[in-house]
Protein backbone atom coordinates (compact mmCIF):
# COMPACT_ATOMS: atom_id res chain seq x y z
CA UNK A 1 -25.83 12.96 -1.46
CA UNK A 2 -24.46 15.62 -3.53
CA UNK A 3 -20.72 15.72 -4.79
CA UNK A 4 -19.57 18.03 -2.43
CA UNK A 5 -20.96 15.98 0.39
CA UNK A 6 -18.80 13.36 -0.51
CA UNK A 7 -15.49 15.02 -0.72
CA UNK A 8 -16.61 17.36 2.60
CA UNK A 9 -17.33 14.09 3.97
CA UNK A 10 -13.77 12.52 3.31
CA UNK A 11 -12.18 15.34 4.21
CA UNK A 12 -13.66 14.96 8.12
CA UNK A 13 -12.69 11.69 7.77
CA UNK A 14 -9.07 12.29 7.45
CA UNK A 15 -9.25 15.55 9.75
CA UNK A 16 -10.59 13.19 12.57
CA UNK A 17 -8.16 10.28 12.17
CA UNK A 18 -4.86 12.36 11.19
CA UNK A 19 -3.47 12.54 14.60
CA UNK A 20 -3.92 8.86 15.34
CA UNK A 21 -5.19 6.32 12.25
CA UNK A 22 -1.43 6.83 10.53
CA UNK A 23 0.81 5.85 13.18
CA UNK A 24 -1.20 2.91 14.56
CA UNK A 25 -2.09 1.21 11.51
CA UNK A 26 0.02 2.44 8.61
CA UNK A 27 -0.83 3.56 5.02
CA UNK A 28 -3.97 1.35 4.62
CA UNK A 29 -5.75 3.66 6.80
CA UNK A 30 -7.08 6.05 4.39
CA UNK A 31 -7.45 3.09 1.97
CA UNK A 32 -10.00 1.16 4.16
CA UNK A 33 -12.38 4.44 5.75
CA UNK A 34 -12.34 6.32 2.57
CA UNK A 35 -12.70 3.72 0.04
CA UNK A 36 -15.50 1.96 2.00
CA UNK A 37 -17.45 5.27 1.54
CA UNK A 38 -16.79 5.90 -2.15
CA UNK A 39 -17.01 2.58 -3.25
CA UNK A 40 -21.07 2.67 -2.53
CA UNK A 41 -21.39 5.51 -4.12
CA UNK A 42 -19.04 4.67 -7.23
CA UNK A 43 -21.83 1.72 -7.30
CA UNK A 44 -24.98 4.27 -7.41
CA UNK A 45 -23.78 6.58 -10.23
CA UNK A 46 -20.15 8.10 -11.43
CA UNK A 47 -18.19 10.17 -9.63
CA UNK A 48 -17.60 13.26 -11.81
CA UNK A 49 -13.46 13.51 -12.52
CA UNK A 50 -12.73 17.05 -10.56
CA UNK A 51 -13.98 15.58 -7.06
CA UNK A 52 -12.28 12.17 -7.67
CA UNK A 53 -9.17 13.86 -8.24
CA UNK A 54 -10.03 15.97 -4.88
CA UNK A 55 -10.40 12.89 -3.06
CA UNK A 56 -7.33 11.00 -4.26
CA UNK A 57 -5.35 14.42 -3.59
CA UNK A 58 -6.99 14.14 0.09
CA UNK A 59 -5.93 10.81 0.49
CA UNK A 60 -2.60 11.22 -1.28
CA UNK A 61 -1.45 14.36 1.05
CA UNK A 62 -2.86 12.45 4.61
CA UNK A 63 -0.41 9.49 3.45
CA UNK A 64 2.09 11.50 3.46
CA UNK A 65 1.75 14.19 5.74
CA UNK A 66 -1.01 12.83 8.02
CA UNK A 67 -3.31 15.95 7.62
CA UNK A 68 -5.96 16.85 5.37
CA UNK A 69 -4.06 19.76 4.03
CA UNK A 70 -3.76 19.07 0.09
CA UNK A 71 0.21 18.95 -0.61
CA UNK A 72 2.05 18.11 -3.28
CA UNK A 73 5.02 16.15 -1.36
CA UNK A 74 5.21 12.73 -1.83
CA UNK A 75 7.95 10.09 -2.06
CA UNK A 76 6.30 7.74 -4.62
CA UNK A 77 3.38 9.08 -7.41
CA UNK A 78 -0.03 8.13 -6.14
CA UNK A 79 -0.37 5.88 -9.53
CA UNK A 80 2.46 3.66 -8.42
CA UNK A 81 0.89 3.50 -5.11
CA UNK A 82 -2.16 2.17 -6.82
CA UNK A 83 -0.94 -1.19 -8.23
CA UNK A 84 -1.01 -4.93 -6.41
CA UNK A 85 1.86 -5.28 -3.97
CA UNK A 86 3.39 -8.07 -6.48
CA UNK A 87 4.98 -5.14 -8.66
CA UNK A 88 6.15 -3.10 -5.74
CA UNK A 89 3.20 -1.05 -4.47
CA UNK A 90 0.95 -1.04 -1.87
CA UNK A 91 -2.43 -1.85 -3.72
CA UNK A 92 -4.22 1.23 -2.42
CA UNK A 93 -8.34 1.26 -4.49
CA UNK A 94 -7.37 3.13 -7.38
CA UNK A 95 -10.68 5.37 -7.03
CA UNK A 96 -11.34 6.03 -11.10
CA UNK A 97 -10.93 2.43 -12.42
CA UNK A 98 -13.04 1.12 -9.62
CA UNK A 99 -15.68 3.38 -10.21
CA UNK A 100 -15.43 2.65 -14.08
CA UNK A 101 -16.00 -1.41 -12.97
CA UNK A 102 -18.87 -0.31 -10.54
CA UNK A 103 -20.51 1.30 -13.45
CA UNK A 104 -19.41 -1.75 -15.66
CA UNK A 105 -20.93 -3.96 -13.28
CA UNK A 106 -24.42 -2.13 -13.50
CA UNK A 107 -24.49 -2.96 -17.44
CA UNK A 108 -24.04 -6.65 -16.51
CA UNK A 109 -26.73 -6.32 -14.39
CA UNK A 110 -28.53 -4.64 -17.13
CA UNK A 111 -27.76 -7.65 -19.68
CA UNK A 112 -28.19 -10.53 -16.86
CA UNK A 113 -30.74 -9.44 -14.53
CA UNK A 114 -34.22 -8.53 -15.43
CA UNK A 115 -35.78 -9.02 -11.99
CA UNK A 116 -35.00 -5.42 -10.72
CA UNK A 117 -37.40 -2.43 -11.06
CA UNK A 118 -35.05 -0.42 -12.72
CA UNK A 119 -33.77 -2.83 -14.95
CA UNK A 120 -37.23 -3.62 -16.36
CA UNK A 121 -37.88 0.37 -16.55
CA UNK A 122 -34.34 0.14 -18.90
CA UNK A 123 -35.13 -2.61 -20.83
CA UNK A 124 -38.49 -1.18 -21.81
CA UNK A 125 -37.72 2.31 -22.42
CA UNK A 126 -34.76 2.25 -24.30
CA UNK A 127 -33.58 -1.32 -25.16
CA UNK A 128 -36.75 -2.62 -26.07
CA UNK A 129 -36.17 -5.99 -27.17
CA UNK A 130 -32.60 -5.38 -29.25
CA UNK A 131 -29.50 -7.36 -29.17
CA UNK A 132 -27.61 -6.19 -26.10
CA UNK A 133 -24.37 -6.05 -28.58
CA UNK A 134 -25.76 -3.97 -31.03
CA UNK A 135 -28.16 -1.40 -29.17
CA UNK A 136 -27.67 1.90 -29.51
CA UNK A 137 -26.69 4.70 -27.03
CA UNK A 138 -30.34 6.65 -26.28
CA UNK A 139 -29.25 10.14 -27.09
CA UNK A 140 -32.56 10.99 -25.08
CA UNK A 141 -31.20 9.16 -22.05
CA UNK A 142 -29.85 10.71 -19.17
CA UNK A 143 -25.82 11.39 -18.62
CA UNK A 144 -25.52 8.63 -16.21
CA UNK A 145 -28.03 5.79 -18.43
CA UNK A 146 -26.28 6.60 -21.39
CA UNK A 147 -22.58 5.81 -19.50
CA UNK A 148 -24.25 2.85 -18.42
CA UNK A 149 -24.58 2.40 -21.98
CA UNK A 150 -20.77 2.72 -22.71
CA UNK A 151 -19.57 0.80 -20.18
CA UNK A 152 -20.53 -2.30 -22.18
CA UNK A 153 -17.48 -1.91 -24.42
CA UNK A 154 -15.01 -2.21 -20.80
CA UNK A 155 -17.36 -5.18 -20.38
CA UNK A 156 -16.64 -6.58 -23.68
CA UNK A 157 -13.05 -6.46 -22.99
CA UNK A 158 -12.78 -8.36 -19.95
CA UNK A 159 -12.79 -12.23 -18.91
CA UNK A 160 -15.59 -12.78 -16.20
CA UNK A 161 -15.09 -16.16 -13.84
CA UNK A 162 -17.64 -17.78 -12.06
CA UNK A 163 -15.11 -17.10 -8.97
CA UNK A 164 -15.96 -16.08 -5.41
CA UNK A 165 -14.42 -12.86 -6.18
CA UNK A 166 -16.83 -10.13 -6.54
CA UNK A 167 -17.50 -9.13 -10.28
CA UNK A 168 -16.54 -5.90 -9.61
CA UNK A 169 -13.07 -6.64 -8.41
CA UNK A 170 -12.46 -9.32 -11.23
CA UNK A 171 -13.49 -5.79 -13.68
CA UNK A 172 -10.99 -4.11 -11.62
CA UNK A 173 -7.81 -6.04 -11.44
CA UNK A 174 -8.36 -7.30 -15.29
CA UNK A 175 -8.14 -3.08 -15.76
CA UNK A 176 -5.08 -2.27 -13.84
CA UNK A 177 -2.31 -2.18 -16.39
CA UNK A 178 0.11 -4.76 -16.86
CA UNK A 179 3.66 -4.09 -14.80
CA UNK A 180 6.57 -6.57 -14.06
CA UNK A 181 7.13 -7.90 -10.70
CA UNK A 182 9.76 -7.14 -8.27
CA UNK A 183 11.72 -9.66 -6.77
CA UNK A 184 11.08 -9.29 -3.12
CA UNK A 185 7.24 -8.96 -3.72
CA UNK A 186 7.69 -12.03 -0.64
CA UNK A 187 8.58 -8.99 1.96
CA UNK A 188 5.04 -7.40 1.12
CA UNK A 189 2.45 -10.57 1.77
CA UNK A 190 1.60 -12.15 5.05
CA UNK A 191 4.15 -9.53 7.16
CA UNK A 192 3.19 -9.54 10.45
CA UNK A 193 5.15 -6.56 11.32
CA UNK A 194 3.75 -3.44 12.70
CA UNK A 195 2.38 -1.50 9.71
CA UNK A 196 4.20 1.46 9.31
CA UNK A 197 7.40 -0.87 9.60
CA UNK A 198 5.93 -2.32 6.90
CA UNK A 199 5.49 1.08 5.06
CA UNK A 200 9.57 1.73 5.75
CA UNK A 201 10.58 -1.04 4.38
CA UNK A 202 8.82 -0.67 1.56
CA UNK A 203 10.22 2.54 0.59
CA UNK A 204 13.65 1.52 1.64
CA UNK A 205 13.24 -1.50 -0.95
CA UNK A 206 12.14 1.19 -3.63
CA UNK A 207 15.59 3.18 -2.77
CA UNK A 208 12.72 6.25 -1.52
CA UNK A 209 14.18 6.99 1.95
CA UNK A 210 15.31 10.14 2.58
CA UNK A 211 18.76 9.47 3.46
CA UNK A 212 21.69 11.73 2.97
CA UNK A 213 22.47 10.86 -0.07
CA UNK A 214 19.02 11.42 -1.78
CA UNK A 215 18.81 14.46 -0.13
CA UNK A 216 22.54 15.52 -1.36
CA UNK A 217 21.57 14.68 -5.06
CA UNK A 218 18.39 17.45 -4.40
CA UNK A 219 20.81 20.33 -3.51
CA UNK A 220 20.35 20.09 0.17
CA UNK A 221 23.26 20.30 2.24
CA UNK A 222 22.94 18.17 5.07
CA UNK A 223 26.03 16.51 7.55
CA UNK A 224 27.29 13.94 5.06
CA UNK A 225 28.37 11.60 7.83
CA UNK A 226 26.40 8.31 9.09
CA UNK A 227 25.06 9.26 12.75
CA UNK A 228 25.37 5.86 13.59
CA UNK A 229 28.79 5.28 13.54
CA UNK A 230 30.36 8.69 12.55
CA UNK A 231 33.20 6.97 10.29
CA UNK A 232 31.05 6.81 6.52
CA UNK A 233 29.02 8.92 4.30
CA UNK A 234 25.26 8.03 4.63
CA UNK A 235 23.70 5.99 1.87
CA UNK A 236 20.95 3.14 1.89
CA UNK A 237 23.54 0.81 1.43
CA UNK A 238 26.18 1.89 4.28
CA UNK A 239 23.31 2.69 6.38
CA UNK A 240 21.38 -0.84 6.30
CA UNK A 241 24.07 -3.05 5.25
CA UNK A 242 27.27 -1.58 5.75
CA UNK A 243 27.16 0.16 8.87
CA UNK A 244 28.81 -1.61 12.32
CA UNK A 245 25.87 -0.85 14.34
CA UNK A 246 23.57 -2.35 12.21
CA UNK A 247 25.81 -4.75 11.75
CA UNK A 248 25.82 -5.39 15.66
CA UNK A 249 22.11 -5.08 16.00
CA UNK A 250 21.95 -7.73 13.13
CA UNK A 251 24.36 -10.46 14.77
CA UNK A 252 22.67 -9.55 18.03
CA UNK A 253 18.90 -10.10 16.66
CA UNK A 254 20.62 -13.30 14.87
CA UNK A 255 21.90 -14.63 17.54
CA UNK A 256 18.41 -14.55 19.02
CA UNK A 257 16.83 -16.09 16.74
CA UNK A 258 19.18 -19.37 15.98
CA UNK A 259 20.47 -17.70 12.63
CA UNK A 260 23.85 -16.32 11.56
CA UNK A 261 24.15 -13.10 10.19
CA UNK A 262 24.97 -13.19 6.77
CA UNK A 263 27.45 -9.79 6.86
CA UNK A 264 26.83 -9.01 3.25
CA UNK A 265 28.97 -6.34 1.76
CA UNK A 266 26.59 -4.26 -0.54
CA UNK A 267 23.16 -3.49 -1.28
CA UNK A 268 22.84 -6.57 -3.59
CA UNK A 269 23.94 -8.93 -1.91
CA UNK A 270 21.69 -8.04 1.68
CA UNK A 271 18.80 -8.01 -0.87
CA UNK A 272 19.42 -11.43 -2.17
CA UNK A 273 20.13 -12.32 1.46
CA UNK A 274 16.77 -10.49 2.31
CA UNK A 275 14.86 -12.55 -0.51
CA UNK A 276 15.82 -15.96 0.22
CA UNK A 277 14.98 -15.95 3.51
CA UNK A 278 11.66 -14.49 3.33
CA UNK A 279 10.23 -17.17 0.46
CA UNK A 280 7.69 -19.18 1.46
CA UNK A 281 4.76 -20.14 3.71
CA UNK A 282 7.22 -21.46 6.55
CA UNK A 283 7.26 -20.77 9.70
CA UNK A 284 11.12 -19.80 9.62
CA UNK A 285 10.24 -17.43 6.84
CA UNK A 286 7.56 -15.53 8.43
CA UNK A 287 9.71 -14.91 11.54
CA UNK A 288 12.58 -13.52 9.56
CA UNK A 289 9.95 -11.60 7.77
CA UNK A 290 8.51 -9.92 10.94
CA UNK A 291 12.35 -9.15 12.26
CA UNK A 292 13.79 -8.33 9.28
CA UNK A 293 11.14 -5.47 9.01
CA UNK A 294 11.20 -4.50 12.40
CA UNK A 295 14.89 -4.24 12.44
CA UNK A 296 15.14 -2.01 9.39
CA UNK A 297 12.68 0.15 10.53
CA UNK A 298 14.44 0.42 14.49
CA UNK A 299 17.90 1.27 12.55
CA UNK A 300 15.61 4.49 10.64
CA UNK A 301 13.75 5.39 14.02
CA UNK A 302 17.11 5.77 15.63
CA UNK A 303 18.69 7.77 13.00
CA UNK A 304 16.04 10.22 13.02
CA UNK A 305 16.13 9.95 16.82
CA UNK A 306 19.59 10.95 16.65
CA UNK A 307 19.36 13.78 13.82
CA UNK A 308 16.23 15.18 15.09
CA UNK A 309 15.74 14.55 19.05
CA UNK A 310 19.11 14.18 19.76
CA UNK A 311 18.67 11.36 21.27
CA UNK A 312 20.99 8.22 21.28
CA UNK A 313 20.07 4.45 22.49
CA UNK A 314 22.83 1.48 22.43
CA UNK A 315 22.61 -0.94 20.16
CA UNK A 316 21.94 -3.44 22.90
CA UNK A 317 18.48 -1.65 23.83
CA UNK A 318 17.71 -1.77 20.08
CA UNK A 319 18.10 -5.39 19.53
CA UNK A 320 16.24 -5.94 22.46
CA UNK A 321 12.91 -3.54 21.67
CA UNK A 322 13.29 -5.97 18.57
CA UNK A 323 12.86 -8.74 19.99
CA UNK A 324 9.57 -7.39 22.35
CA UNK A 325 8.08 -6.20 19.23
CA UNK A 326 8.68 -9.44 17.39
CA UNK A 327 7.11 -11.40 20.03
CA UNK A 328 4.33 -9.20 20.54
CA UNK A 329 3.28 -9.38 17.06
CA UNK A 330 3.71 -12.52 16.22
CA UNK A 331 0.60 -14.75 14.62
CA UNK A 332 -0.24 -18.11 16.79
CA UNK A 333 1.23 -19.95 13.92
CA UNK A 334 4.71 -18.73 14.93
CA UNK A 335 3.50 -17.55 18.49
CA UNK A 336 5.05 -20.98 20.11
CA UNK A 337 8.69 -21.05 17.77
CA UNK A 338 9.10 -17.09 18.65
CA UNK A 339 8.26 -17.52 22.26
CA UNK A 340 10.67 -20.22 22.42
CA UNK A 341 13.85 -17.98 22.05
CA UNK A 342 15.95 -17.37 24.59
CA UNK A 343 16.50 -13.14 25.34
């Protein structure tokens, strides 16, 4: 399959799915069709640099837009999107270092495995009994033996385990740089939310929603007031933490689930609120996981509803869609405890 193929390819991927995939099952989407594609082909031979940068702009632009149309808008840099969700992204297959540890992985083969046709045609040809450390590139060789060739010093650098992990994967996390975790990285793993609740939070947690306030500091003059509650300017914090209709959805969902509502008085604070309750493999924490997600991401619905639609629900029929949700997607390890609750 030629180049173009591929990127034609993942561009009817996205085409067909862009109406649907996005809202159903959130950000992973183009992750787990596209990636499934490239990665065989990053295994056969490398991806030239112009059409992986076509495909990541694809795949970057249906994220955020939900077409195929290549756009330049996006809340977070595609990079940052790229890392493991223990630093604050969303560990999306960063397409050019996976294809540089499927290429890696080939010269292992190379070094380890002599039992292949090719291999043996390798060894013969070009290696021809030399130290695997000190062999020369073949300047005879074709472009893609002699990167082969190269990709023993990425080899070099990295620790392989006799894990169940795939070597390419151990190649590929040991080549992701370095960054320092956040401190709610507990909000990202084993959510059982709806996806693209997930996704809100997420960028809510980053301080990337496009409230009022962000929008203000771009030059865009937008109502400053909170739709909510009509009495404050609109900010992350007033808006989650501050406002008294969150605040009434909050005591409401609370109340449901046999917790008080901690009414904390700035950003900080609901974080470290947000944090301590999500910790852990617990049953209790997974449920305040799920709401606490769902929750955050009914309160944006609504003020979009409201800025957009013009349309207006009670806080009452908020807390309550809450609460269906919740119990709808809850795992059968907190199916029974979630169930239990009284509406």
């Amino acid at each position: 399959m030629a180049t173009t193929d591929i990127q034609d390819h993942c561009k009817n991927l996205i085409l067909d799915s862009s109406k649907t995939l996005l809202c159903r099952q959130g950000s992973t989407c183009s992750d787990k069709r596209l990636f499934g594609m490239q990665a065989f082909w990053a295994q056969i031979y490398i991806i030239p640099t112009k059409v992986k940068k076509i495909i990541e702009a694809h795949c970057r632009s249906y994220l955020w837009s939900g077409s195929n149309a290549i756009t330049k808008k996006a809340l977070v840099a595609w990079d940052n999107l790229c890392s493991p969700k223990s630093v604050g992204c969303l560990n999306i297959t960063n397409t050019y270092i996976w294809n540089r540890a499927a290429i890696a992985k080939q010269w292992w083969d190379i070094e380890h495995k002599q039992d292949k046709m090719w291999i043996r045609w390798i060894h013969t040809y070009y290696i021809k009994q030399q130290a695997m450390e000190s062999v020369q590139v073949p300047k005879q060789a074709c472009w893609l033996v002699r990167k082969f060739f190269e990709a023993r010093n990425l080899i070099n650098q990295m620790q392989i385990q006799p894990t169940r992990q795939s070597l390419i994967r151990q190649i590929y996390y040991q080549a992701i740089t370095a960054r320092t975790t956040v401190p709610w990285k507990c909000m990202m793993f084993q959510n059982a939310a709806r996806p693209k609740a997930v996704f809100t939070i997420w960028l809510q947690l980053l301080g990337r929603l496009l409230t009022v306030e962000r929008l203000a500091k771009w030059g865009i003059e937008v109502e400053p007031k909170c739709c909510l509650c009509q009495m404050h300017d609109e900010t992350r914090e007033h808006l989650f933490v501050q406002c008294e209709f969150t605040r009434k959805v909050w005591r409401r969902v609370g109340q449901w689930m046999q917790m008080q509502y901690y009414n904390p008085v700035n950003w900080d604070q609901h974080q470290q609120w947000l944090i301590h309750n999500s910790k852990g493999k617990s049953r209790k924490a997974q449920i305040f996981k799920l709401v606490c997600t769902e929750v955050t991401y009914a309160i944006w619905i609504e003020r979009n509803a409201r800025i957009f639609e013009k349309h207006n629900r009670t806080w009452e029929v908020i807390a309550k869609e809450i609460m269906y949700v919740a119990c709808v997607r809850a795992t059968p390890r907190i199916y029974n405890v979630i169930h239990s609750f009284r509406f």
